[in-house]
C-alpha atoms as a PDB file:
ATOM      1  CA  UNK A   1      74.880  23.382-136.277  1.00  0.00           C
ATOM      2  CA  UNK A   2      76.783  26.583-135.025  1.00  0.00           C
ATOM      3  CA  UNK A   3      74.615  25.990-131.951  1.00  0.00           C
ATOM      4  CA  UNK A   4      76.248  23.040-131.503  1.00  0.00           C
ATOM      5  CA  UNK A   5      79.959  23.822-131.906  1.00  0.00           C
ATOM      6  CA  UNK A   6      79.743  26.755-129.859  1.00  0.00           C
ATOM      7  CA  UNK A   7      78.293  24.262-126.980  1.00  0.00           C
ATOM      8  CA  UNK A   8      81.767  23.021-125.658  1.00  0.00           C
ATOM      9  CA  UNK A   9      83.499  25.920-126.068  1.00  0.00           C
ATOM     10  CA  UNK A  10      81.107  28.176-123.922  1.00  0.00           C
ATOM     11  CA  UNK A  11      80.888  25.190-121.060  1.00  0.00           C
ATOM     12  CA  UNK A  12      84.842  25.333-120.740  1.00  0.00           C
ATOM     13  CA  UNK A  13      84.995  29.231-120.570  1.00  0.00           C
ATOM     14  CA  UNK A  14      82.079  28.346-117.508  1.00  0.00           C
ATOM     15  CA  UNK A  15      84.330  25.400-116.183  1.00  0.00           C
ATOM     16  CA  UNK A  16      87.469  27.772-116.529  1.00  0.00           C
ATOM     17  CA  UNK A  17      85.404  30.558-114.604  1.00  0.00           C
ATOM     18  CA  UNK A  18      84.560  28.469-111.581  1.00  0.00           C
ATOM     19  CA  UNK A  19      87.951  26.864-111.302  1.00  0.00           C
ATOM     20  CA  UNK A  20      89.528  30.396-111.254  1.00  0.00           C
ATOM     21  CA  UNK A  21      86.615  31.470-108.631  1.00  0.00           C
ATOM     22  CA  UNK A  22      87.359  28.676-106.655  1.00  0.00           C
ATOM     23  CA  UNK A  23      91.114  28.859-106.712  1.00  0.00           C
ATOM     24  CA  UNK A  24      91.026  32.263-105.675  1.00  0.00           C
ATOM     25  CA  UNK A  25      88.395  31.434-102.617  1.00  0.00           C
ATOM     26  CA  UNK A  26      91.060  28.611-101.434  1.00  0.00           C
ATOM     27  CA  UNK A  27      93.881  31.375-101.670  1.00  0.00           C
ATOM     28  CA  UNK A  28      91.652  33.628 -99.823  1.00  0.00           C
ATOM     29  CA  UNK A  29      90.999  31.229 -97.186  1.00  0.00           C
ATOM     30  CA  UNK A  30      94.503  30.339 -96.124  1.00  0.00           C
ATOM     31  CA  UNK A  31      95.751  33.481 -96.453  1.00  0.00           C
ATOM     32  CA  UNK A  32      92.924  34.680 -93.721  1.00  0.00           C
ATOM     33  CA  UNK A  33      94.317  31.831 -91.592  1.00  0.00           C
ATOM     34  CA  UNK A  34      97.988  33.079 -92.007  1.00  0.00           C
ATOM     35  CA  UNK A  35      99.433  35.045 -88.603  1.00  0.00           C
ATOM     36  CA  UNK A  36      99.538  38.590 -89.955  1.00  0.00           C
ATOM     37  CA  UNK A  37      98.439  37.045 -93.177  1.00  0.00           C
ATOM     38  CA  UNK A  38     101.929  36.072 -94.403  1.00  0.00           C
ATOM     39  CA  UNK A  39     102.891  32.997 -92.990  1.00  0.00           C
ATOM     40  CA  UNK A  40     101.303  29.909 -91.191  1.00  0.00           C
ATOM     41  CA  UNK A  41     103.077  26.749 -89.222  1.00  0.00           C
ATOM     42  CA  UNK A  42     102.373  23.519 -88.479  1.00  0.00           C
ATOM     43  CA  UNK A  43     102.216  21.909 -84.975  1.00  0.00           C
ATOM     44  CA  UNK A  44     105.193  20.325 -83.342  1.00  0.00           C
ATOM     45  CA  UNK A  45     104.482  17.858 -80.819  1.00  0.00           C
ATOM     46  CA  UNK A  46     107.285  17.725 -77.780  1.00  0.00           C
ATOM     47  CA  UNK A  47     106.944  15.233 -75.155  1.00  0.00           C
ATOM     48  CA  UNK A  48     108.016  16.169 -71.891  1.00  0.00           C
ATOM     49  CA  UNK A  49     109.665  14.473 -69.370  1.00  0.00           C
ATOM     50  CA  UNK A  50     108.139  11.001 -67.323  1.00  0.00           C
ATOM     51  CA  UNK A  51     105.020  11.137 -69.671  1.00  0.00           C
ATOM     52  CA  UNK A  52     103.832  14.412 -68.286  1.00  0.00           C
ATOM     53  CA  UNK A  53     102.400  15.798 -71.716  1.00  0.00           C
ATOM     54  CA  UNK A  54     103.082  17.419 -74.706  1.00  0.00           C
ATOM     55  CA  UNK A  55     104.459  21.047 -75.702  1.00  0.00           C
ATOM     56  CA  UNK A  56     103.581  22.985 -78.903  1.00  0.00           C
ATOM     57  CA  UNK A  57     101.819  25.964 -80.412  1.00  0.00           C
ATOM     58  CA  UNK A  58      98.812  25.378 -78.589  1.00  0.00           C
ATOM     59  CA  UNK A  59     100.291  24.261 -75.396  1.00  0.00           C
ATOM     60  CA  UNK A  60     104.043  26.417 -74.913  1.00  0.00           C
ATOM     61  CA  UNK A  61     106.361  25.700 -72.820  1.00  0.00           C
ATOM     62  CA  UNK A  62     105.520  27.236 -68.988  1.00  0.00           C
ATOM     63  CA  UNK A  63     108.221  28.170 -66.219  1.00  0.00           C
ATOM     64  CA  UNK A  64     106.879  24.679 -64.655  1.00  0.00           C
ATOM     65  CA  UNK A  65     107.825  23.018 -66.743  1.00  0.00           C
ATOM     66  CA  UNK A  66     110.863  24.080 -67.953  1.00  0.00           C
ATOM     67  CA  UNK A  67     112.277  24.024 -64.914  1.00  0.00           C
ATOM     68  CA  UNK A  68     110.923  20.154 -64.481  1.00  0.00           C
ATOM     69  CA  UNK A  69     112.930  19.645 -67.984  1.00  0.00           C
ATOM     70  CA  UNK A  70     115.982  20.864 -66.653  1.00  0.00           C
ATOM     71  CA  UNK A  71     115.877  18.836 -63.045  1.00  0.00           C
ATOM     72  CA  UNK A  72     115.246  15.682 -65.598  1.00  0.00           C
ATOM     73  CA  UNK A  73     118.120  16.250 -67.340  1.00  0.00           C
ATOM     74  CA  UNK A  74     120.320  17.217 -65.074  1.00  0.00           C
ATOM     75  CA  UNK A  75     119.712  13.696 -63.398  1.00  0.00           C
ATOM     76  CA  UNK A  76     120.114  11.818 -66.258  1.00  0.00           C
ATOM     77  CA  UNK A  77     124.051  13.899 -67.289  1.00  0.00           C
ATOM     78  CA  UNK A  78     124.753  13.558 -63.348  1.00  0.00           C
ATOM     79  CA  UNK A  79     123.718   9.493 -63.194  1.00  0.00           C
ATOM     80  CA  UNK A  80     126.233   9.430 -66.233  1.00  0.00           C
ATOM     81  CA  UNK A  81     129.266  11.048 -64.289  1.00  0.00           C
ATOM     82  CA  UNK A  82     130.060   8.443 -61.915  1.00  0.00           C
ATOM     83  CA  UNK A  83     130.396   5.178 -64.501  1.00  0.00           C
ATOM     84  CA  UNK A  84     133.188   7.894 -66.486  1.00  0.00           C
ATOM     85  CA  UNK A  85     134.958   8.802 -63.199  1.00  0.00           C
ATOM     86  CA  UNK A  86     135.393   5.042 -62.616  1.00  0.00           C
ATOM     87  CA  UNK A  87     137.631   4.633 -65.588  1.00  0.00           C
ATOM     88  CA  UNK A  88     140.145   7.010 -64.526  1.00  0.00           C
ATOM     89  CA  UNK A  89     138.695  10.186 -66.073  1.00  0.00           C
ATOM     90  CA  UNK A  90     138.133  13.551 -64.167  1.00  0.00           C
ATOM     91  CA  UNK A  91     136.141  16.534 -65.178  1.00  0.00           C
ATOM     92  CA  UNK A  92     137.522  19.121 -66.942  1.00  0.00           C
ATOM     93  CA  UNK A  93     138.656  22.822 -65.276  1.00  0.00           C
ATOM     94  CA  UNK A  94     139.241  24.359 -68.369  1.00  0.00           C
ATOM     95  CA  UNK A  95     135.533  23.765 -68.925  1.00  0.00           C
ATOM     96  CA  UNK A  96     133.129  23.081 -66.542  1.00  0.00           C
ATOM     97  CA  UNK A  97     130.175  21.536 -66.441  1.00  0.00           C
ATOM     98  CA  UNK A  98     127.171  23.163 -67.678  1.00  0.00           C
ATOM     99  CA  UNK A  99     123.862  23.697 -68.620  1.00  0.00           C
ATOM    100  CA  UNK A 100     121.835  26.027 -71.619  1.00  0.00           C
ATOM    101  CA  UNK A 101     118.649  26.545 -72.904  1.00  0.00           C
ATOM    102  CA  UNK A 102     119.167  27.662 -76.383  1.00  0.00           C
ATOM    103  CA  UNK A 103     116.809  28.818 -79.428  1.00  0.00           C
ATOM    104  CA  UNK A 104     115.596  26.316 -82.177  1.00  0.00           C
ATOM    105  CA  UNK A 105     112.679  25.546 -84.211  1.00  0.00           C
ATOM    106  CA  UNK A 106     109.631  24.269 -82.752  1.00  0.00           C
ATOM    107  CA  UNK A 107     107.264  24.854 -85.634  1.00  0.00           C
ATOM    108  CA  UNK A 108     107.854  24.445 -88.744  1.00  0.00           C
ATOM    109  CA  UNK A 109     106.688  27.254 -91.410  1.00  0.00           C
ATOM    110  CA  UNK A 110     104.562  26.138 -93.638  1.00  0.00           C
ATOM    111  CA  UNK A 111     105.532  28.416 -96.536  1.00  0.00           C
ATOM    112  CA  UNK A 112     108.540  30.027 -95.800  1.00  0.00           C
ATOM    113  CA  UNK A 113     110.881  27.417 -95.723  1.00  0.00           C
ATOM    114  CA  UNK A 114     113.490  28.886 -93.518  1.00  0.00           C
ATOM    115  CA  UNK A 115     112.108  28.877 -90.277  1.00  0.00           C
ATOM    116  CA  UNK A 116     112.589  30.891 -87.137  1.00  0.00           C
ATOM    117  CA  UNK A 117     113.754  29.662 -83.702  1.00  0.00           C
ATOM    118  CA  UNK A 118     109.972  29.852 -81.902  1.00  0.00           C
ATOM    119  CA  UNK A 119     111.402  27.279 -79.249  1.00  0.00           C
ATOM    120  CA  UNK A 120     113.694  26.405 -76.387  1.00  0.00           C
ATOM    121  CA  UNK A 121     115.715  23.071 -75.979  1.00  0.00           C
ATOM    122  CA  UNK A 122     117.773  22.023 -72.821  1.00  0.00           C
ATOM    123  CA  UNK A 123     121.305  20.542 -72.987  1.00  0.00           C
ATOM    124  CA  UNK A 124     123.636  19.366 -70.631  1.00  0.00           C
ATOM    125  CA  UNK A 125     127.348  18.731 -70.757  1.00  0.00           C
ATOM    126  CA  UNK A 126     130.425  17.221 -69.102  1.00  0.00           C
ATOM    127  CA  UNK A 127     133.789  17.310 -70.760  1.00  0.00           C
ATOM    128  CA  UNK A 128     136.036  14.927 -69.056  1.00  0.00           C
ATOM    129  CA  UNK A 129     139.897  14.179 -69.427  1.00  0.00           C
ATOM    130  CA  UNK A 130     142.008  11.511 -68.188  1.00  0.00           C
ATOM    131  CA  UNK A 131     145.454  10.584 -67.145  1.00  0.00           C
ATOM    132  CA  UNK A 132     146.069   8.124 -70.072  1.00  0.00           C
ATOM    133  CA  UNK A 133     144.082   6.055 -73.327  1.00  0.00           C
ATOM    134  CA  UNK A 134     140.642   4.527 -72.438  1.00  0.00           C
ATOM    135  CA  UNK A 135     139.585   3.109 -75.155  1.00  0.00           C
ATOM    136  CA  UNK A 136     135.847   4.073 -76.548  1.00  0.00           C
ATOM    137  CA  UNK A 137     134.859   0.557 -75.883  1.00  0.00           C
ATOM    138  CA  UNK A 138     135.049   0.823 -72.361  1.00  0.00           C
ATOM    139  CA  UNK A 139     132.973   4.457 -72.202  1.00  0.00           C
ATOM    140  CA  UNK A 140     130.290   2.915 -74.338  1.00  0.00           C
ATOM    141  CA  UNK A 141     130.405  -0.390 -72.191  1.00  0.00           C
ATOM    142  CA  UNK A 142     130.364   2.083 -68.915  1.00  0.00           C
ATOM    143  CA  UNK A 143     127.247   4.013 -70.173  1.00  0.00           C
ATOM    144  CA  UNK A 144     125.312   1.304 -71.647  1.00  0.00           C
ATOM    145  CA  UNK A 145     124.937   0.226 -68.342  1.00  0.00           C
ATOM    146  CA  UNK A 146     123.556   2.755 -66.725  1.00  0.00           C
ATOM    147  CA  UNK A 147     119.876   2.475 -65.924  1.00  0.00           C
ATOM    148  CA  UNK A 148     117.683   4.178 -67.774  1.00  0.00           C
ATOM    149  CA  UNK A 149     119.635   5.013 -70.896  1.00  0.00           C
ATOM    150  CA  UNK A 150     119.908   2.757 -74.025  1.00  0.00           C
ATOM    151  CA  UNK A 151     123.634   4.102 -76.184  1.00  0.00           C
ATOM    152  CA  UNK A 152     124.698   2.514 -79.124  1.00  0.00           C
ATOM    153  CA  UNK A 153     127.846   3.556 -80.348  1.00  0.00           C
ATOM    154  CA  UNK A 154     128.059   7.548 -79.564  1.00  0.00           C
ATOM    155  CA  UNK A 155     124.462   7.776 -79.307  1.00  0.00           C
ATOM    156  CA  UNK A 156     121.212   6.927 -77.861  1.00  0.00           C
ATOM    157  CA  UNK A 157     118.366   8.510 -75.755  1.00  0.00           C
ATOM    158  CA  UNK A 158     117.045   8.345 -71.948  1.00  0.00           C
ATOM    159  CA  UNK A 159     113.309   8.756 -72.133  1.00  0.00           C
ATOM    160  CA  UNK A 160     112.749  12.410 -74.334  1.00  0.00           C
ATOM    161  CA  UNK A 161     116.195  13.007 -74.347  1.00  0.00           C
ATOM    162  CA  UNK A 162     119.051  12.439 -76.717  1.00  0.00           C
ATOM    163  CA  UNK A 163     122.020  11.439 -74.998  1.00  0.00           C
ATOM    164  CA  UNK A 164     125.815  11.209 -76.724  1.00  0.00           C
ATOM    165  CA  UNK A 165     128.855  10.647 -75.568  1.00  0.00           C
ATOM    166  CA  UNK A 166     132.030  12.483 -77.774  1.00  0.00           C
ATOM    167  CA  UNK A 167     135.719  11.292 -78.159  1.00  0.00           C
ATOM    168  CA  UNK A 168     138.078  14.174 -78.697  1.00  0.00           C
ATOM    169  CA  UNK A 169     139.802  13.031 -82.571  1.00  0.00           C
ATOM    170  CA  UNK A 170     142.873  14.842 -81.740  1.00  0.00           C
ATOM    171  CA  UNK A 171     143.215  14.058 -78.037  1.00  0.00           C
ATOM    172  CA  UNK A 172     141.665  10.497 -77.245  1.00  0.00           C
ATOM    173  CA  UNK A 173     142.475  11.651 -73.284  1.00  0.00           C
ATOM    174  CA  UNK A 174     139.454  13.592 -73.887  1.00  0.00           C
ATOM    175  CA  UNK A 175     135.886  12.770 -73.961  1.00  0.00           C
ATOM    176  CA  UNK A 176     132.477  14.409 -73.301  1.00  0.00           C
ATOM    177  CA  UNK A 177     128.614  13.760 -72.456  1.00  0.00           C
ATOM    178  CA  UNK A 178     126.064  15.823 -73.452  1.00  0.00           C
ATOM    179  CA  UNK A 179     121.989  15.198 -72.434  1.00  0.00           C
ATOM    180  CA  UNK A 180     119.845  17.473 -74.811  1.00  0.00           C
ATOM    181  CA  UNK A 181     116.008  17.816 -74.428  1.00  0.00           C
ATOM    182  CA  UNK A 182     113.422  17.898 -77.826  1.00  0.00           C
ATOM    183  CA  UNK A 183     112.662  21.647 -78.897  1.00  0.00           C
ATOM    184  CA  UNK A 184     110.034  22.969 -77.167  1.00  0.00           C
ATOM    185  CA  UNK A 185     107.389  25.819 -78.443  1.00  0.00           C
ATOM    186  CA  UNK A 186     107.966  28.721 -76.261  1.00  0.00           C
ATOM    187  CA  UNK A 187     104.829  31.375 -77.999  1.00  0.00           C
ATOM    188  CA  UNK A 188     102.814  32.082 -81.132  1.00  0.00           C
ATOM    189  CA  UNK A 189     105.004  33.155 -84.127  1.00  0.00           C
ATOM    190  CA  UNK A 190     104.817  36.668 -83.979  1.00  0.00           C
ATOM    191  CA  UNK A 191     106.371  39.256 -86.383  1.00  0.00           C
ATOM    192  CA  UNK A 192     109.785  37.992 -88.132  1.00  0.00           C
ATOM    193  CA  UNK A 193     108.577  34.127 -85.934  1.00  0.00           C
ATOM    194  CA  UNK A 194     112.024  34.567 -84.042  1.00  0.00           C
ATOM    195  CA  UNK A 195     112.064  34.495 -80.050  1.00  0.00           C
ATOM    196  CA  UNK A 196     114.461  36.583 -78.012  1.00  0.00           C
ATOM    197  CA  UNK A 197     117.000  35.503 -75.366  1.00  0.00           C
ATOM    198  CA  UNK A 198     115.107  37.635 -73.241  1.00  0.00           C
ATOM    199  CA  UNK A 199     111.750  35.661 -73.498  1.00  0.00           C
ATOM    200  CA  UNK A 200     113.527  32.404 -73.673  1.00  0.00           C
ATOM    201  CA  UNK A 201     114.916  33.137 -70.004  1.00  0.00           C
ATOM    202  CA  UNK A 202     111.945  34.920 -69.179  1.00  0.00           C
ATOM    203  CA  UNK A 203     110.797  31.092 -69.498  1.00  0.00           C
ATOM    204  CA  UNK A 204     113.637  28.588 -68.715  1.00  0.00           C
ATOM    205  CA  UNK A 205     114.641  30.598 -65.509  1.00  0.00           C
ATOM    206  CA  UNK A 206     118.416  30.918 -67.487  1.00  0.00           C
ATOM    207  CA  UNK A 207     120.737  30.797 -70.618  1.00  0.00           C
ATOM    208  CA  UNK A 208     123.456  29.275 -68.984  1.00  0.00           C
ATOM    209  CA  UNK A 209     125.192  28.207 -66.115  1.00  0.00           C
ATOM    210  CA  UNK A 210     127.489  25.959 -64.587  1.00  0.00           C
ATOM    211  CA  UNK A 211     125.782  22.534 -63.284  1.00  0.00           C
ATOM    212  CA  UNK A 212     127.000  21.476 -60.238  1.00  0.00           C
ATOM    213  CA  UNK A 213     127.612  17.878 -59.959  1.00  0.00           C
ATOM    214  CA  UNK A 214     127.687  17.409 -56.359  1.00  0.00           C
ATOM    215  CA  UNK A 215     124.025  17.064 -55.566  1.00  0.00           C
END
């Protein structure tokens, strides 16, 4: 009989033995897959431009490309100038026109829940002022029309790219378009996961600069 009661208690020391071995073998096994065996990330897919692929941790972002980004939207902020100009507003001096790459997340950490900026997104804006009211009716009637981009409201998109268009809350005579491409994976997390400015122009070809609207 003691035979017997000691039965189940010796099978759930075993069962407690191999779930501990087995935890410990699935600990060890991510942990060998973890960059410097702290920290892993998941894959970010980031269309490019006219269906010409994706970008992520496999694939980063080349100077080709990037460069193909910016000429895309560039064309799109530039096609978006001329239906604003027509309602009486002008571009701003105080603030030019311009373009940036600038850091931001194009992995997400798996663990570590604060992630680093591994990637590189375009944006484009125009800050525009006029001589008297337009209302935002007539900017969001003026854009809407323009081919290729779909805006409802203050926002909308034109292929990959998010496109906006701003209203100034203390100063309706101002307004502002901005084209912004998806985050793209510029290189393998390495170290803190964080990418310089220095490799993100080393990339993109620049930081910032003005963009000339004349073409």
């Amino acid at each position: 009989m003691a035979a017997r009661s000691e039965h189940p208690s010796r099978a759930r020391r075993v069962l407690s033995i191999v779930i501990a071995v087995l935890s410990v073998a699935i600990v060890g096994l991510i942990v060998m897959g973890l960059p410097g065996g702290c920290c892993t990330f998941s894959s970010v897919d980031s269309p490019l431009p006219n269906g010409e692929g994706i970008v992520n941790n496999d694939r980063p972002l080349t100077s080709d490309q990037a460069y193909r980004v910016t000429t895309a939207g560039s064309t799109i902020i530039k096609s978006m100038v001329d239906p604003i100009l027509a309602l009486g507003f002008r571009p701003q001096k105080v603030t030019p026109p311009s373009e940036r790459w600038s850091g931001c997340q194009a992995a997400h950490l798996q663990i570590y829940s604060d992630g680093k900026d591994n990637g590189a997104k375009y944006a484009a804006v125009v800050r525009f002022e006029s001589a008297g009211y337009v209302p935002f009716s007539a900017l969001e009637h003026a854009l809407a029309a323009v081919p290729g981009v779909t805006l409802q409201g203050a926002s909308g998109e034109s292929g990959v790219f998010t496109v906006s268009v701003h209203r100034s809350t203390s100063n309706p005579r101002f307004a502002a378009v901005q084209v912004v491409s998806p985050c793209y994976f510029i290189r393998k997390i390495r170290g803190n996961g964080s990418v310089s400015s220095d490799d993100v122009a080393l990339v993109t070809g620049f930081l910032s600069r003005e963009l000339v609207l004349s073409s």
